[in-house]
Protein backbone atom coordinates (compact mmCIF):
# COMPACT_ATOMS: atom_id res chain seq x y z
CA UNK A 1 28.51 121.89 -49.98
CA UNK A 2 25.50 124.50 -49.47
CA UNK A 3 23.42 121.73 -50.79
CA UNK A 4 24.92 118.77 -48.15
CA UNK A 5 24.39 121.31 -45.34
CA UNK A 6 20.85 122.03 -46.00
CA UNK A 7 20.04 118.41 -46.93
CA UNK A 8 21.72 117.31 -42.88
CA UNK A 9 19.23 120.42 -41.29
CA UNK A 10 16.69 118.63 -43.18
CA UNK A 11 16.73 115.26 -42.01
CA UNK A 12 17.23 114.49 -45.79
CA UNK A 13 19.47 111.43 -47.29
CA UNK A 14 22.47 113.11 -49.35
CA UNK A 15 23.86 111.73 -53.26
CA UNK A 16 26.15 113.91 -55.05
CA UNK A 17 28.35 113.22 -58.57
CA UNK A 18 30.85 115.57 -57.28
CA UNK A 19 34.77 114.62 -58.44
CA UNK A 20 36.18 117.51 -56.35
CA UNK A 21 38.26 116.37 -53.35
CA UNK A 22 37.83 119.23 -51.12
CA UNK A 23 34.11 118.89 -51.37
CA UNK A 24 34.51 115.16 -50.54
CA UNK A 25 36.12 115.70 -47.38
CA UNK A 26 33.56 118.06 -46.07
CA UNK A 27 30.60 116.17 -47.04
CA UNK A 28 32.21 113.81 -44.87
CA UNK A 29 32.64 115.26 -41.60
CA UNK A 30 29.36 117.04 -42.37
CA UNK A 31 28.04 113.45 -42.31
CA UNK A 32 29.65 112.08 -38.98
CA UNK A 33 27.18 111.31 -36.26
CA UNK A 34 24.28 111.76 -39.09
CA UNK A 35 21.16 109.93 -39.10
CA UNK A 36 21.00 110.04 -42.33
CA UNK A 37 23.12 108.83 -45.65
CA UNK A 38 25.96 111.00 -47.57
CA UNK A 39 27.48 109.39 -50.56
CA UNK A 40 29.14 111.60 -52.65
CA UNK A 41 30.98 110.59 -55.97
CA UNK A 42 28.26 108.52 -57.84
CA UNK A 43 29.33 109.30 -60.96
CA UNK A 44 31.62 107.18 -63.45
CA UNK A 45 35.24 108.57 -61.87
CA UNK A 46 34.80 108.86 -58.95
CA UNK A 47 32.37 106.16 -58.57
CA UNK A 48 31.57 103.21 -60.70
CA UNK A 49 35.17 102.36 -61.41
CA UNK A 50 36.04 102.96 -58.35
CA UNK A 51 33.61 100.25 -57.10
CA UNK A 52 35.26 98.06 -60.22
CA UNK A 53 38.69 98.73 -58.70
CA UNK A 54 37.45 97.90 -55.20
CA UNK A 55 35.83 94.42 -56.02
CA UNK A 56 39.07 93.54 -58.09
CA UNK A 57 41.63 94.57 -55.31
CA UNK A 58 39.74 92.14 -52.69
CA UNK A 59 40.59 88.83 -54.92
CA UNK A 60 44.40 89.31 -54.08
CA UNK A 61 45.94 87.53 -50.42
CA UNK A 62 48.93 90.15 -50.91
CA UNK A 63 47.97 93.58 -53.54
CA UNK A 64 51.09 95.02 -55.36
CA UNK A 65 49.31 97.61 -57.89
CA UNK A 66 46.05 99.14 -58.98
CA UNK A 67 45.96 101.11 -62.06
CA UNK A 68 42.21 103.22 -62.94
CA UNK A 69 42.01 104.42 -66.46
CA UNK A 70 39.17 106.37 -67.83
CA UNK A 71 37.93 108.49 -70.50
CA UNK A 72 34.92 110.22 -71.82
CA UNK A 73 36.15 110.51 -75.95
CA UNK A 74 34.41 111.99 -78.82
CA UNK A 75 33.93 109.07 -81.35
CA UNK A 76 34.69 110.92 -83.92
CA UNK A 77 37.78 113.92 -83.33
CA UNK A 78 38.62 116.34 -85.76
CA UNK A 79 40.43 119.33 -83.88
CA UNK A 80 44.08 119.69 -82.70
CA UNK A 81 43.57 118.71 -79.15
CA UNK A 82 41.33 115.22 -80.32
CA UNK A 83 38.63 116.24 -78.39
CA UNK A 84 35.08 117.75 -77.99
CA UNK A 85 33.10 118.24 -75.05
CA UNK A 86 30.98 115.81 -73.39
CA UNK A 87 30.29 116.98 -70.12
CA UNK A 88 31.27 119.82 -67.55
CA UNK A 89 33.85 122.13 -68.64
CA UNK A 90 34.46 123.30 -65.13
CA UNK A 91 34.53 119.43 -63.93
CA UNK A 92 37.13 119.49 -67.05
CA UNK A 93 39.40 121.99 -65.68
CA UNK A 94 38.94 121.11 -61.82
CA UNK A 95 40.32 118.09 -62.98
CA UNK A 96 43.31 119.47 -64.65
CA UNK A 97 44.36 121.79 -62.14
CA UNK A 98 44.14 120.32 -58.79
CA UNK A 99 46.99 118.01 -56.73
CA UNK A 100 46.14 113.91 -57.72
CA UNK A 101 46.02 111.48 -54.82
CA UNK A 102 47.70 108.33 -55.39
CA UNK A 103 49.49 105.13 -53.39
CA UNK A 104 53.45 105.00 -54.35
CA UNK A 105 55.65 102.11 -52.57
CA UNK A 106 52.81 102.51 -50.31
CA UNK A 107 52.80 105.53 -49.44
CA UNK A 108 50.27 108.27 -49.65
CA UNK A 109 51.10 111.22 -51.77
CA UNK A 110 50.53 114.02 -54.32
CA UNK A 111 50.70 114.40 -57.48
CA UNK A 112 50.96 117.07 -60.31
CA UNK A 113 48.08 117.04 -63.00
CA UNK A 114 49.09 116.48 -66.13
CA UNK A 115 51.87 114.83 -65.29
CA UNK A 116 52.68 110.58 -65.38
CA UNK A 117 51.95 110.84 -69.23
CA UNK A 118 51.65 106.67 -70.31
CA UNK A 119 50.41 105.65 -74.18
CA UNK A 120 48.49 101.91 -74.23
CA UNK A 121 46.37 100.98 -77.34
CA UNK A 122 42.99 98.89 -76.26
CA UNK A 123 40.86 98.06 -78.97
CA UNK A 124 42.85 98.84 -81.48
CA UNK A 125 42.86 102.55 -80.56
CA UNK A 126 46.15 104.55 -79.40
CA UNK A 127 45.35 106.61 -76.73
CA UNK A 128 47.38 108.45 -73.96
CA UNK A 129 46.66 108.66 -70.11
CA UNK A 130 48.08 111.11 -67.23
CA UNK A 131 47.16 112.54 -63.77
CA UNK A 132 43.86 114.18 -63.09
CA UNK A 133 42.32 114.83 -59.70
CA UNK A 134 39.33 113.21 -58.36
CA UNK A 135 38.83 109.79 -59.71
CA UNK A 136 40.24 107.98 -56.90
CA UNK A 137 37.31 108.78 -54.74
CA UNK A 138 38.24 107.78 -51.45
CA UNK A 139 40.33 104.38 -52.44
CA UNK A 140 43.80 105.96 -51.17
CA UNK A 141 42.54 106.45 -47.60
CA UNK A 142 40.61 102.60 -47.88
CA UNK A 143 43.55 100.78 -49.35
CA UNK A 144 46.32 102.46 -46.90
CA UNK A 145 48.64 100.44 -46.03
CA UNK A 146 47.35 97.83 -48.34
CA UNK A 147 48.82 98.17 -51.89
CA UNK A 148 51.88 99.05 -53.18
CA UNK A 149 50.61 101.09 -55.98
CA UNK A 150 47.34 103.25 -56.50
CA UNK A 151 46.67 105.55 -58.87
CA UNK A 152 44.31 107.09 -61.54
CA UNK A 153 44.83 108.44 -64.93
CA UNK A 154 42.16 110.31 -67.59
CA UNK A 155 42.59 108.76 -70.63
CA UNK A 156 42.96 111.27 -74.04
CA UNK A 157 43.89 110.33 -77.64
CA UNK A 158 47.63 111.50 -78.30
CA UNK A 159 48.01 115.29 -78.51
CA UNK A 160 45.50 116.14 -75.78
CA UNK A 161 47.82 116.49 -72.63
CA UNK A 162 50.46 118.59 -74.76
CA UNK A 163 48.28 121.23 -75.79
CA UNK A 164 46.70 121.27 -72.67
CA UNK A 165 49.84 122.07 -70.90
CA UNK A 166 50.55 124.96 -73.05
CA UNK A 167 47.24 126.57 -72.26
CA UNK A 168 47.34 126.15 -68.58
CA UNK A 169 51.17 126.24 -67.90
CA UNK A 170 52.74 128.29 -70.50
CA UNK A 171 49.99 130.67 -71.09
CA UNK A 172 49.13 130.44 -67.82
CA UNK A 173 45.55 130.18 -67.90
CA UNK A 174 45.57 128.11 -64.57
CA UNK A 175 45.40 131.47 -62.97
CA UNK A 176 42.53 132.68 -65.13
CA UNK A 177 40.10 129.69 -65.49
CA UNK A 178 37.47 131.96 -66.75
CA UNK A 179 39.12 132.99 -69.86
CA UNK A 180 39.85 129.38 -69.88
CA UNK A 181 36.54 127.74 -69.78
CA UNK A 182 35.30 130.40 -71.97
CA UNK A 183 37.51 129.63 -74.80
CA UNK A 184 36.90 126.28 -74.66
CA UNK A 185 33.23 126.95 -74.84
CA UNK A 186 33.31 129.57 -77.61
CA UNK A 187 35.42 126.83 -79.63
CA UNK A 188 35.10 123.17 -79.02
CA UNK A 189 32.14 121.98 -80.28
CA UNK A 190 29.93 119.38 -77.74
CA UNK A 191 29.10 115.99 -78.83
CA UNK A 192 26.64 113.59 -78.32
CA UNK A 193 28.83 111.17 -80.40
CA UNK A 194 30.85 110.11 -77.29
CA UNK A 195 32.23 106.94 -76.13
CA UNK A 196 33.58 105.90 -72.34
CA UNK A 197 36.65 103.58 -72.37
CA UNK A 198 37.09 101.97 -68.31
CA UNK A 199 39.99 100.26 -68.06
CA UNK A 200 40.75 99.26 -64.31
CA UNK A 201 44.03 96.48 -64.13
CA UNK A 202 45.22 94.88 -60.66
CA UNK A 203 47.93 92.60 -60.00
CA UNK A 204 49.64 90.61 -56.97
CA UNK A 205 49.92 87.50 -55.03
CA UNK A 206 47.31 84.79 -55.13
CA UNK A 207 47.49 81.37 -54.12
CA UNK A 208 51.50 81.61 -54.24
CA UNK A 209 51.69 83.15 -58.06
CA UNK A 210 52.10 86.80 -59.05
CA UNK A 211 48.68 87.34 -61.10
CA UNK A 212 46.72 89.99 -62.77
CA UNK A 213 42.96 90.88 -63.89
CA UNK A 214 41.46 93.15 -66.36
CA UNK A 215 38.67 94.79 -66.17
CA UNK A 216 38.12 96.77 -70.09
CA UNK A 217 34.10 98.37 -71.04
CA UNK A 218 33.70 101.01 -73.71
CA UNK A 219 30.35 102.16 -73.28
CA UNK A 220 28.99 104.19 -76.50
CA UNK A 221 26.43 106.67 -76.79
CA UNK A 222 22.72 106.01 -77.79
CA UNK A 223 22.17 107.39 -81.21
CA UNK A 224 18.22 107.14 -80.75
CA UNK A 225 16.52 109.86 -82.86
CA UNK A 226 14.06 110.13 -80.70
CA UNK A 227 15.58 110.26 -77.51
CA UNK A 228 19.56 110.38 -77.83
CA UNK A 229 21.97 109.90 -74.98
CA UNK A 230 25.62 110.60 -75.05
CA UNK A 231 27.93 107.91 -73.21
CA UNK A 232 28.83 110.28 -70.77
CA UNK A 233 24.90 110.99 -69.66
CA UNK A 234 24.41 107.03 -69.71
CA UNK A 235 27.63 106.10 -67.63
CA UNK A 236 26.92 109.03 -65.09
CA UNK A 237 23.20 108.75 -64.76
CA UNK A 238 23.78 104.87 -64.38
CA UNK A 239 25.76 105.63 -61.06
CA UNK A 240 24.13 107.58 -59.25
CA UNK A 241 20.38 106.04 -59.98
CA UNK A 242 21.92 102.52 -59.37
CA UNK A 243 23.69 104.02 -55.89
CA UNK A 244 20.54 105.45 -54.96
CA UNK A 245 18.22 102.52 -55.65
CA UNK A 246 20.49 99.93 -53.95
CA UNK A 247 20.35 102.14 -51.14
CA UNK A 248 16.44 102.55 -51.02
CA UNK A 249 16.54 98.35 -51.44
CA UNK A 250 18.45 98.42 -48.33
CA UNK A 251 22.20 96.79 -49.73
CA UNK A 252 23.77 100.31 -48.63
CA UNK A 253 24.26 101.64 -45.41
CA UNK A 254 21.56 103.80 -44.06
CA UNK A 255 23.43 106.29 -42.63
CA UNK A 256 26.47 108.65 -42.37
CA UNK A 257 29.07 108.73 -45.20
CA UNK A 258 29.12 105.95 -47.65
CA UNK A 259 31.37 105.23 -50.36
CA UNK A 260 31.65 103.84 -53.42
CA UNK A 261 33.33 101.07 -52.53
CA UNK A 262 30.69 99.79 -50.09
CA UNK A 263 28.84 99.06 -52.84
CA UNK A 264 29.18 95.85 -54.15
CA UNK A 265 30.13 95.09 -58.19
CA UNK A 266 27.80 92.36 -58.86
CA UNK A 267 24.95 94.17 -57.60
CA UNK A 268 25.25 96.80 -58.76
CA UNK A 269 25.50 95.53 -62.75
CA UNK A 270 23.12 93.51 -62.22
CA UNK A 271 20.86 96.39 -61.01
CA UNK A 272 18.02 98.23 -63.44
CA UNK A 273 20.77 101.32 -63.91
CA UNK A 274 24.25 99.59 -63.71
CA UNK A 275 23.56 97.59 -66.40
CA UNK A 276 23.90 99.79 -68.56
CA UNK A 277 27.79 99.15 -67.81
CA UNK A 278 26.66 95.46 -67.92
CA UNK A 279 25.13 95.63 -71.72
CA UNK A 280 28.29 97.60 -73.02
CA UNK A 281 31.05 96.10 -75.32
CA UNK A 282 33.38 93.86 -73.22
CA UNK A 283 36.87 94.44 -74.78
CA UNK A 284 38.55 91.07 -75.34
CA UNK A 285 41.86 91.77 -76.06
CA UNK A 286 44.40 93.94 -74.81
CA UNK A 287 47.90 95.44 -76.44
């Protein structure tokens, strides 16, 4: 927030790949009446599927349900909780320990992290999804009173939520993150051997009949040897370099708070940075 201050006394444009809430809503008011552009969230989640959930809601005349699934995975797990780590471990535990936003018989509410546990195999692959804060971005306050169902879900191979549980709820480690994160660092090895799985559905009314669309990406990490990039560093990087470009090209606002889902799917694949989501393995088939 230090950083979106001193960027507004500046007179400078503002692009963050922040997932916490709080932060989002400051950012915000910080950018009311601004002359120049805020746009925080231009990461993967919040941010490009976001924008994926946006452009599929807008093909509906009447939208029952939006469902946002994602996950940053080790290709290749070994431990107990069938995972390494890819990317922040506090944006790990933020996620795990704050309330989740969501749309329920459209309503706005709250909801506990960890909680909503769902399995779904894509791919081939079992994997398990359940509340984390964040990844909505600022969908539940655009769709309001709009859809009957919004929510998002971090997606984990079976066994991750469970254990996860026991450290922060049992053990109580939710009141000491530090010992937390510190654990986690001192024993999960990181990987560049990741893989992002998107997997955004939505469903309702269109031209009289009840229909749904899919949108499924796994994006895998660049094995290189000269220049290696984990999924994780692609997906990210991709968002905010594609939200920043389309902005300098002028398809953006040019001032005061933007979101994500101003900017438009198309153009931003077929942008120099959001292809990268573009070139990644379309998955065919669901189960």
């Amino acid at each position: 927030m230090r950083t979106a201050t001193l960027a507004r006394e500046a007179g400078c444009h503002y692009f963050d790949l922040t997932e916490d809430v709080a932060a989002t809503r400051d950012i915000k008011a910080l950018a009311d009446g601004a002359p120049t552009a805020f746009m925080p969230q231009c990461g993967l989640a919040p941010g490009f599927v976001g924008i994926v959930a946006h452009h599929l809601a807008r093909e509906f005349d009447e939208l029952h349900e939006v469902k946002m699934r994602v996950g940053a995975l080790p290709a290749f797990p070994t431990n107990s909780l069938k995972y390494n780590l890819t990317w922040s471990v506090d944006g790990l535990i933020n996620e795990y320990c704050h309330p989740c936003e969501a749309i329920h018989d459209g309503e706005r509410i709250e909801l506990l992290p960890l909680e909503g546990l769902e399995h779904f195999s894509l791919d081939g692959v079992e994997y398990e999804a359940f509340n984390t804060s964040g990844g909505l971005g600022t969908l539940c306050e655009t769709w309001s009173g709009k859809v009957r169902t919004l929510d998002y879900k971090s997606v984990r191979y079976p066994g991750h939520r469970q254990i996860m549980k026991m450290l922060l709820e049992e053990l109580q480690l939710k009141t000491d993150q530090t010992t937390l994160k510190n654990m986690l660092r001192r024993s999960v090895p990181t990987t560049m051997q990741d893989v992002v799985l998107v997997f955004v559905t939505a469903s309702g009314m269109r031209g009289g009949q009840l229909v749904q669309e899919v949108f499924a990406r796994k994006i895998f990490a660049d094995r290189s040897e000269t220049a290696p990039l984990s999924a994780i560093q692609i997906t990210t990087a991709a968002g905010i370099c594609a939200a920043v470009d389309l902005f300098r090209e002028g398809k953006l606002p040019q001032r005061g708070f933007i979101r994500q889902e101003q900017v438009e799917l198309p153009a931003f694949l077929a942008n120099r940075f959001g292809m990268a989501y573009q070139q990644s393995r379309q998955v065919e088939s669901i189960g």
